[in-house]
N, C-alpha and C. Protein backbone atom coordinates (compact mmCIF):
# COMPACT_ATOMS: atom_id res chain seq x y z
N UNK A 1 -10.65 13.08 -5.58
CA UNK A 1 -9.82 12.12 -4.86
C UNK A 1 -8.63 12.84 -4.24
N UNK A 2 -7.98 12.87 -2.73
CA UNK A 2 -7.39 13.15 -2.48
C UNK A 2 -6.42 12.72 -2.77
N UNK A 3 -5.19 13.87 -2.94
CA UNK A 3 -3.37 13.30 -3.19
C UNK A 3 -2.89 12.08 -1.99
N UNK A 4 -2.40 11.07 -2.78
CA UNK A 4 -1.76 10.14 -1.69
C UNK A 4 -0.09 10.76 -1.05
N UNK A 5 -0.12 10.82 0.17
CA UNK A 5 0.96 11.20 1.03
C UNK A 5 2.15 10.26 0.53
N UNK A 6 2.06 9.61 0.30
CA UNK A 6 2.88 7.85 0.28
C UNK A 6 3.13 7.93 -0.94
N UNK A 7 4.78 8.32 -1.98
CA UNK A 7 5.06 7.61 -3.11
C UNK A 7 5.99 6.31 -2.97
N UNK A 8 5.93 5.74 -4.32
CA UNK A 8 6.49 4.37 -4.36
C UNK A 8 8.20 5.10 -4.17
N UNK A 9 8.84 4.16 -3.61
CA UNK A 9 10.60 4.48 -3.35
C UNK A 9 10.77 5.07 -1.92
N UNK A 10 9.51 5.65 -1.06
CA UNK A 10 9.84 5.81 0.29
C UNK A 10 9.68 5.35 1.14
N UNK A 11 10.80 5.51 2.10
CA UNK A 11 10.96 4.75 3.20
C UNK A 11 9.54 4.89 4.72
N UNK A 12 9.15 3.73 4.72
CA UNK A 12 8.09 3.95 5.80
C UNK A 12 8.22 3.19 6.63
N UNK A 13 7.63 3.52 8.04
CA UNK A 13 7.19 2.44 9.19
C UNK A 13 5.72 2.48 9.10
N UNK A 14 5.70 0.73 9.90
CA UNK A 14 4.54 0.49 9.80
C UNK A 14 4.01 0.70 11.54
N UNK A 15 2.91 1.69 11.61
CA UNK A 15 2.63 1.87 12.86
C UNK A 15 1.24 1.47 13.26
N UNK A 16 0.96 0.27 12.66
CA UNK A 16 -0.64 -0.34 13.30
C UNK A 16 -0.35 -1.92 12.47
N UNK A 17 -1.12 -2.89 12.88
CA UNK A 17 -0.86 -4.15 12.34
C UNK A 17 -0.07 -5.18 13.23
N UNK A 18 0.15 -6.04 12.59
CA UNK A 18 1.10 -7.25 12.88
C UNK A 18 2.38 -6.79 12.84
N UNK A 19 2.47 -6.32 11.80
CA UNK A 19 3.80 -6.03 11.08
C UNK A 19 4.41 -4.73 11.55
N UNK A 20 3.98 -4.11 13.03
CA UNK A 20 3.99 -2.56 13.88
C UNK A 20 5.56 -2.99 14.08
N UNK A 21 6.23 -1.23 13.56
CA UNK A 21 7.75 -0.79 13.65
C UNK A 21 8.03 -1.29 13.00
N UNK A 22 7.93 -2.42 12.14
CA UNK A 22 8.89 -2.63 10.92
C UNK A 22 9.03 -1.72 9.71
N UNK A 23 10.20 -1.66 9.36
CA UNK A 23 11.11 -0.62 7.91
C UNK A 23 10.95 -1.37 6.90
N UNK A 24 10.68 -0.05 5.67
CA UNK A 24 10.81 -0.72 4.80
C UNK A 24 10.44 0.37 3.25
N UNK A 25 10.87 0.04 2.09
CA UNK A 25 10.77 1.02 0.71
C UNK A 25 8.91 0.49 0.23
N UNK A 26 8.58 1.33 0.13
CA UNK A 26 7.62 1.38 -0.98
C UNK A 26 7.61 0.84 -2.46
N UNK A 27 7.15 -0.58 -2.49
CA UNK A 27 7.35 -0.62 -3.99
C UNK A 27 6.46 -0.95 -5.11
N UNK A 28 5.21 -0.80 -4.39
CA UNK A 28 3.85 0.35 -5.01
C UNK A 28 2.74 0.60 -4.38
N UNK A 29 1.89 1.62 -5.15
CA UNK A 29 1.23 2.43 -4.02
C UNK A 29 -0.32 2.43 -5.13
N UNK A 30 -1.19 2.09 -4.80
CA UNK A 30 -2.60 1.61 -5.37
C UNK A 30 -3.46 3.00 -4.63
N UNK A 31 -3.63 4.16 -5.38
CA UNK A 31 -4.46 5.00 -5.11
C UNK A 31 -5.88 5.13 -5.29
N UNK A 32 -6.36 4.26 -5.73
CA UNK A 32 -7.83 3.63 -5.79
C UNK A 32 -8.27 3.10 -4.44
N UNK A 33 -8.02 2.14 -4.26
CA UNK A 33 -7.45 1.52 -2.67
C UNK A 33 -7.14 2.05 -1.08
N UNK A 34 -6.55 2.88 -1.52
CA UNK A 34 -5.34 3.80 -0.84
C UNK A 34 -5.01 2.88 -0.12
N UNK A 35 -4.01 1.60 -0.53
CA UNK A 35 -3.10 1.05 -0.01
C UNK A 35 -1.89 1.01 -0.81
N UNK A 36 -0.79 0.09 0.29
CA UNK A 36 0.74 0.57 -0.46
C UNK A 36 1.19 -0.83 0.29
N UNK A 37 2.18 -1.17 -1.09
CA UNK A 37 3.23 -2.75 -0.39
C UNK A 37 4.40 -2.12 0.11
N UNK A 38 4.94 -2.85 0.84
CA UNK A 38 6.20 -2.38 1.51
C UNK A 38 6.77 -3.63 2.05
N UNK A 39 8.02 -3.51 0.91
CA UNK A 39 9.28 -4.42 0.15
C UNK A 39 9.72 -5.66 2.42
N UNK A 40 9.23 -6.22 2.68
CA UNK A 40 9.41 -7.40 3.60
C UNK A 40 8.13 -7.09 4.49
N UNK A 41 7.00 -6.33 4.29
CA UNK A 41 5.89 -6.06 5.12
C UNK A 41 4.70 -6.90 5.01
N UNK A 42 3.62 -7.67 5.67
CA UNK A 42 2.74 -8.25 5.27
C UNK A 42 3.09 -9.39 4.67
N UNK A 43 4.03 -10.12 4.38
CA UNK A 43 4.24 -11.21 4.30
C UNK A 43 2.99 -12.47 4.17
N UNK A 44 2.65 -12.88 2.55
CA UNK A 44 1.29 -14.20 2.66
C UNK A 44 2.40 -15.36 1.96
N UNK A 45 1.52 -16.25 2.11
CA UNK A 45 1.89 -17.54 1.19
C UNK A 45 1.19 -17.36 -0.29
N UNK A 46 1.73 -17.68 -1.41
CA UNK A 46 0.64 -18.21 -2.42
C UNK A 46 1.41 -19.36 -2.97
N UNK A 47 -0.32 -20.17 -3.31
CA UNK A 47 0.33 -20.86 -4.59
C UNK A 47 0.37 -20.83 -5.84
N UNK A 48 1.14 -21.28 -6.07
CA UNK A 48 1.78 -20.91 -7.81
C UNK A 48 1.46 -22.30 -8.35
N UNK A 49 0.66 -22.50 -9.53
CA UNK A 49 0.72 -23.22 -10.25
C UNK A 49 2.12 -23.01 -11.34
N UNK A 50 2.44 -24.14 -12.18
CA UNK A 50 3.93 -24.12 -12.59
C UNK A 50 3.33 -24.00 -14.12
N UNK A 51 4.11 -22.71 -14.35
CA UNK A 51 4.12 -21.49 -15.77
C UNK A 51 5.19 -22.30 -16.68
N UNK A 52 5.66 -21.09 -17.24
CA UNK A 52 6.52 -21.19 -18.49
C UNK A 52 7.65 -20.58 -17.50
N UNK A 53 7.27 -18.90 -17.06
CA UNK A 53 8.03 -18.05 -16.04
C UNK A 53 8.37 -18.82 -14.45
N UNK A 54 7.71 -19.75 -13.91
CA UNK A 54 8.15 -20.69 -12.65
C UNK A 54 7.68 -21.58 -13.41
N UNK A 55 8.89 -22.76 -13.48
CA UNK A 55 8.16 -24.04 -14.32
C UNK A 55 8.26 -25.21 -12.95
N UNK A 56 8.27 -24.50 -11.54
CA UNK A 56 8.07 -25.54 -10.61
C UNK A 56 7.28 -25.46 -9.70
N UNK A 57 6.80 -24.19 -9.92
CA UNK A 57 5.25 -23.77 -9.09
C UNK A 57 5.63 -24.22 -7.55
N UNK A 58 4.50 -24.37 -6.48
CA UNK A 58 4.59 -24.63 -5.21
C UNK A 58 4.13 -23.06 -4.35
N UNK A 59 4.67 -22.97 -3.74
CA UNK A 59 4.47 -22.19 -2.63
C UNK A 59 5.60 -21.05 -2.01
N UNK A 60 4.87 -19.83 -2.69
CA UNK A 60 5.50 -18.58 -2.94
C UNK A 60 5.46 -17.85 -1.49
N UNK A 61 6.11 -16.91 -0.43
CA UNK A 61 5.62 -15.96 0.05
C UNK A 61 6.40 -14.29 -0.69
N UNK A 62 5.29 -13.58 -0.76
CA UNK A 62 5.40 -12.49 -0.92
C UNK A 62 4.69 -11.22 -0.44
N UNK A 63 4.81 -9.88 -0.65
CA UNK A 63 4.30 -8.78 0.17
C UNK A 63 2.96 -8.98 -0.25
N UNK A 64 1.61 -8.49 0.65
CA UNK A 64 0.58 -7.93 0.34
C UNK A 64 0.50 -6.68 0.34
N UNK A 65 -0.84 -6.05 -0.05
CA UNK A 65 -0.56 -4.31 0.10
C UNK A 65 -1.31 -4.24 1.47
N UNK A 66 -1.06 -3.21 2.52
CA UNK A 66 -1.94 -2.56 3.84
C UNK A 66 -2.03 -1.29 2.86
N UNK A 67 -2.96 -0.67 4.31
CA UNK A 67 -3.74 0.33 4.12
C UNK A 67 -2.32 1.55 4.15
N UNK A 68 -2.67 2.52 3.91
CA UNK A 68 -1.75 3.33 3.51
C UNK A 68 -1.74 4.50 4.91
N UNK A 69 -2.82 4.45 5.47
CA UNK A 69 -3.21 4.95 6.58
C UNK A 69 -2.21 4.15 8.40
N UNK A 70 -1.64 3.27 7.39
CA UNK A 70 -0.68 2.16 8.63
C UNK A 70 0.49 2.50 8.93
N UNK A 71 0.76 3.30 7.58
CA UNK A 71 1.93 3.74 7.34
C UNK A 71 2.57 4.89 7.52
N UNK A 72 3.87 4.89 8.14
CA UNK A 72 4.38 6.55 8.51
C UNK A 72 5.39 6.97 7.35
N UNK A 73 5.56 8.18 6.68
CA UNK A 73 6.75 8.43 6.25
C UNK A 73 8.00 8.80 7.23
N UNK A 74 9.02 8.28 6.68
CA UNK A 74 10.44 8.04 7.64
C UNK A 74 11.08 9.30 7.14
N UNK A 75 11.43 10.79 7.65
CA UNK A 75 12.01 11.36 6.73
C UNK A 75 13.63 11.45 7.77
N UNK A 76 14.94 11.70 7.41
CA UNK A 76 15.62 11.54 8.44
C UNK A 76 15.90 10.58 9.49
N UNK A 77 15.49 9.31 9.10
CA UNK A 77 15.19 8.49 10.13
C UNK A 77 14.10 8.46 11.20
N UNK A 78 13.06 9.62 11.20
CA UNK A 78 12.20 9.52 12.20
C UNK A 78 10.92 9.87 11.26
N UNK A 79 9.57 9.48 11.92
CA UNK A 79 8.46 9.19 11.42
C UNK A 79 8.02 10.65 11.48
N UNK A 80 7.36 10.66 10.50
CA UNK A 80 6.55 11.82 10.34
C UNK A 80 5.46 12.03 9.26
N UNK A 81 4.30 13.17 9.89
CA UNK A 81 3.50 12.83 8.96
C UNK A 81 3.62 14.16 7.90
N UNK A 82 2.79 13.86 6.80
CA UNK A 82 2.86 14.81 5.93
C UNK A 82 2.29 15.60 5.46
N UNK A 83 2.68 16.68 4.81
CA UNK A 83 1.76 18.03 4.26
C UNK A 83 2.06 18.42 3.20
N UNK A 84 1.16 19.00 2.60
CA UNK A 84 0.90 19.65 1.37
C UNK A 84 1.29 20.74 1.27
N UNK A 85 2.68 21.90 0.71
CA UNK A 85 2.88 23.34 0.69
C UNK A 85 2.89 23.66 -0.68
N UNK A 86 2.72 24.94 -1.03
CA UNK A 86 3.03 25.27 -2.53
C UNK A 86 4.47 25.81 -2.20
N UNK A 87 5.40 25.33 -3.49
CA UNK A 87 6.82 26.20 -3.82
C UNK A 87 6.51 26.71 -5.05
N UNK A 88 6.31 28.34 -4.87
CA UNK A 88 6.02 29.04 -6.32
C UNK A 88 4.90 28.46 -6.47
N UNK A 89 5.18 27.67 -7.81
CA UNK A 89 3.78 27.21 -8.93
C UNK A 89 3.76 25.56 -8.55
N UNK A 90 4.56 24.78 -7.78
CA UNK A 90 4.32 24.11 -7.50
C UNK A 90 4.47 23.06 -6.34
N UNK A 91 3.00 22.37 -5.93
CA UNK A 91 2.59 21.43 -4.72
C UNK A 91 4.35 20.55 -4.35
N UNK A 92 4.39 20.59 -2.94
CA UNK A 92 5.21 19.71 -2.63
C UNK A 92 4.56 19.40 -1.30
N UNK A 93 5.08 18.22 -1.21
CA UNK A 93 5.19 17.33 0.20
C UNK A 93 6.36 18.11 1.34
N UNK A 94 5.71 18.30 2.10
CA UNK A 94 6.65 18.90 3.67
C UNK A 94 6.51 17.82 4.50
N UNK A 95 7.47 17.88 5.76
CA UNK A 95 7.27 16.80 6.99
C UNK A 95 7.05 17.66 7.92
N UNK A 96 6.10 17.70 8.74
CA UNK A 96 5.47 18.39 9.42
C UNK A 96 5.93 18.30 10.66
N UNK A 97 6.88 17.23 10.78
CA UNK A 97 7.47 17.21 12.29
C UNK A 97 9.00 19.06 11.96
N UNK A 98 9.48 18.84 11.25
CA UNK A 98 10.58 19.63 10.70
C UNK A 98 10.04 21.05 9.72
N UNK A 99 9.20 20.82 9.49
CA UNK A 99 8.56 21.76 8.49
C UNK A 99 9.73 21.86 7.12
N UNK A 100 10.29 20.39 7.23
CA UNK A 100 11.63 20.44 5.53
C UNK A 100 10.70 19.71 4.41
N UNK A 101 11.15 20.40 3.41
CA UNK A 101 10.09 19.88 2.10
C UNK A 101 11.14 18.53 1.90
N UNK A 102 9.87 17.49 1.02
CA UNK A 102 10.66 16.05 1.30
C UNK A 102 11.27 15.88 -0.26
N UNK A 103 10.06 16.17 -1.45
CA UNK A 103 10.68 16.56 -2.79
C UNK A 103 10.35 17.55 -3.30
């Protein structure tokens, strides 16, 4: 299985979809899938039957996950895609527009 480009906590645009140019954090990333939610992106309705945790149920909207492939990493404010370098003994993420390692 390939490494996912995309961790949860970074900032991405969305560059295909409905939801094209909108910002936003990562706040998780399903590598089975290879999709990722992103915190005001994809926007559904659900309904909620009424719990213990919502005891008034009705009609929720919240994020869905897209494809992870929709998504750009933002490094610096501008989109870019990403790469794989070794430092020493270990793999990091680079932005390939800058060639700057991201962590």
């Amino acid at each position: 299985m390939a490494t996912m480009k995309i961790k949860k906590g970074d900032t991405v645009r969305v560059i295909a979809g409905g939801d094209v140019n909108n910002e936003g954090k990562v706040i998780a990333v399903d590598k089975k899938n290879n999709t990722v939610t992103v915190e005001g992106v994809n926007m559904v309705k659900r309904h909620v039957k009424p719990s213990m945790a919502n005891q008034a149920g009705g009609i929720i909207e919240q994020e869905a996950p897209i494809d992870a492939s929709n998504v750009m990493l933002l490094h610096n404010g501008q989109p870019t895609r990403v790469g794989f370098k070794m430092d020493g003994d270990k793999k990091v993420r680079f932005a390939k527009k800058t060639g700057e390692v991201i962590d």
